[in-house]
C-alpha atoms as a PDB file:
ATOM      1  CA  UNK A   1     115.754  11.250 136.198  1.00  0.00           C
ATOM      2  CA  UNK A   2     112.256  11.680 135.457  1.00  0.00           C
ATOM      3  CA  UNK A   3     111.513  12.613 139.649  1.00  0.00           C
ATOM      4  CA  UNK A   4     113.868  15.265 138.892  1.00  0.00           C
ATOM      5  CA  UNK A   5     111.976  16.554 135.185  1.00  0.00           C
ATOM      6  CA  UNK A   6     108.952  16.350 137.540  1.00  0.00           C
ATOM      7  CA  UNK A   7     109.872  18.771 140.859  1.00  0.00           C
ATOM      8  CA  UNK A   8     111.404  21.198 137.451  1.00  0.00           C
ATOM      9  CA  UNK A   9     107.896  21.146 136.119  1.00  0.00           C
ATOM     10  CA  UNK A  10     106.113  21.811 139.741  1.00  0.00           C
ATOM     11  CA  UNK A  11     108.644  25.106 140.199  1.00  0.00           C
ATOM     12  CA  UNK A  12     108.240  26.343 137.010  1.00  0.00           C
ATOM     13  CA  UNK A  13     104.334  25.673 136.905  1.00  0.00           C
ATOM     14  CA  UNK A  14     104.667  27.904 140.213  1.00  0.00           C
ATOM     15  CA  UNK A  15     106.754  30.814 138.488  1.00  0.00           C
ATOM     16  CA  UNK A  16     104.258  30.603 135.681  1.00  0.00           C
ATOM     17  CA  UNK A  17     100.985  31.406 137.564  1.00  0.00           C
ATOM     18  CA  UNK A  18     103.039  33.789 139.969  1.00  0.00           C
ATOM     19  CA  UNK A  19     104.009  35.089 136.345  1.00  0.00           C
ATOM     20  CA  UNK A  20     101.018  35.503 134.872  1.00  0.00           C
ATOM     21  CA  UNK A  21      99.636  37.195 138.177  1.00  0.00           C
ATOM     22  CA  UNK A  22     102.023  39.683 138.022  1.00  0.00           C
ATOM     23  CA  UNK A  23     101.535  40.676 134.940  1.00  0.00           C
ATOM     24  CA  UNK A  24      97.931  40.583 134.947  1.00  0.00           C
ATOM     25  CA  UNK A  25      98.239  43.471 137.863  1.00  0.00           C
ATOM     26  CA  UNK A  26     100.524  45.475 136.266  1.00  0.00           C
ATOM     27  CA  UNK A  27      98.121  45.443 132.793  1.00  0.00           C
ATOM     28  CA  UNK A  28      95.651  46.567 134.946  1.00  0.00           C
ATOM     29  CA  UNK A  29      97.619  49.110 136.887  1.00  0.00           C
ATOM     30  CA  UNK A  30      98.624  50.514 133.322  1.00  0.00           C
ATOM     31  CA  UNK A  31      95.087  50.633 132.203  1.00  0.00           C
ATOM     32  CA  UNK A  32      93.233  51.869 135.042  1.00  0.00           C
ATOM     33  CA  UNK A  33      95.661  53.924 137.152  1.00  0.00           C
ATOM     34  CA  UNK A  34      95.852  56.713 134.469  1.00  0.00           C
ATOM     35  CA  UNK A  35      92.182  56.892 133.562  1.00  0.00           C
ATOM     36  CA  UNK A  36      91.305  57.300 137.549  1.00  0.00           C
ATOM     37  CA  UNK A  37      94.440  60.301 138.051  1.00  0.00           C
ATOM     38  CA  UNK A  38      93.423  62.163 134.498  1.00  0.00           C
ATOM     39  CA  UNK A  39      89.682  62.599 135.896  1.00  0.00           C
ATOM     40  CA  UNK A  40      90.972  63.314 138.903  1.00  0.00           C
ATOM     41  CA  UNK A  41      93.109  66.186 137.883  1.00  0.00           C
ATOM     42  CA  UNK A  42      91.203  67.588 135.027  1.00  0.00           C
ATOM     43  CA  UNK A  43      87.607  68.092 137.590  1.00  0.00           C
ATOM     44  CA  UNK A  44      90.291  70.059 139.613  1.00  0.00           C
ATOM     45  CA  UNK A  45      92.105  72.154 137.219  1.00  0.00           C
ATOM     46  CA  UNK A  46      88.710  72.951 135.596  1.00  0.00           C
ATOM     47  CA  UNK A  47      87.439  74.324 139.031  1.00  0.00           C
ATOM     48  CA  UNK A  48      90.503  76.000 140.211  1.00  0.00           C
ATOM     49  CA  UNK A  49      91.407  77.552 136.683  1.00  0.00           C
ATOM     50  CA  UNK A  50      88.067  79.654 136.474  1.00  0.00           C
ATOM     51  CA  UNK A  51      89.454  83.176 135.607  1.00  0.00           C
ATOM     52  CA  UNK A  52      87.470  85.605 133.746  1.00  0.00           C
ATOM     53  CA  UNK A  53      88.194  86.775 129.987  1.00  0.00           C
ATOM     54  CA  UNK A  54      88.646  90.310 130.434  1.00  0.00           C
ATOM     55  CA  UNK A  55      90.283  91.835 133.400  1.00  0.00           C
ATOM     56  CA  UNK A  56      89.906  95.519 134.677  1.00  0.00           C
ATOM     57  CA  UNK A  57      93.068  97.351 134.575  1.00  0.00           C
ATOM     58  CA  UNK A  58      92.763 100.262 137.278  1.00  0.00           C
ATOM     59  CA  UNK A  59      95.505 103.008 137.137  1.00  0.00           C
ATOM     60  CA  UNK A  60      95.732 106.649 135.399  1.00  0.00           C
ATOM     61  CA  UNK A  61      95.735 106.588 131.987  1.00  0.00           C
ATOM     62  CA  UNK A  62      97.680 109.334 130.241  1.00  0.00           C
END
């Protein structure tokens, strides 16, 4: 009975770690992954978005 508590223990020593590894890449992921696309996106939309404050209007005015 106790070879049989033992081989339990191994496996779910093994789903632990495999677990914790997971987890510890999706915390990550979660943390990081947002930071990287935000600064990404914001240099570009600050580039691209340029438009001046007052625009010209040409056409007969009445």
């Amino acid at each position: 009975m106790n070879s049989n508590s033992q081989s339990a223990n191994s496996t779910d020593t093994y789903s632990q770690r495999l677990a914790d590894i997971v987890g510890t890449a999706i915390a990550l992921l979660t943390l990081i992954l947002p930071v990287f696309v935000i600064a990404h996106y914001s240099s570009t939309n600050v580039q691209n978005n340029q438009q001046p404050a007052i625009q010209n209007v040409k056409g007969s005015q009445d």
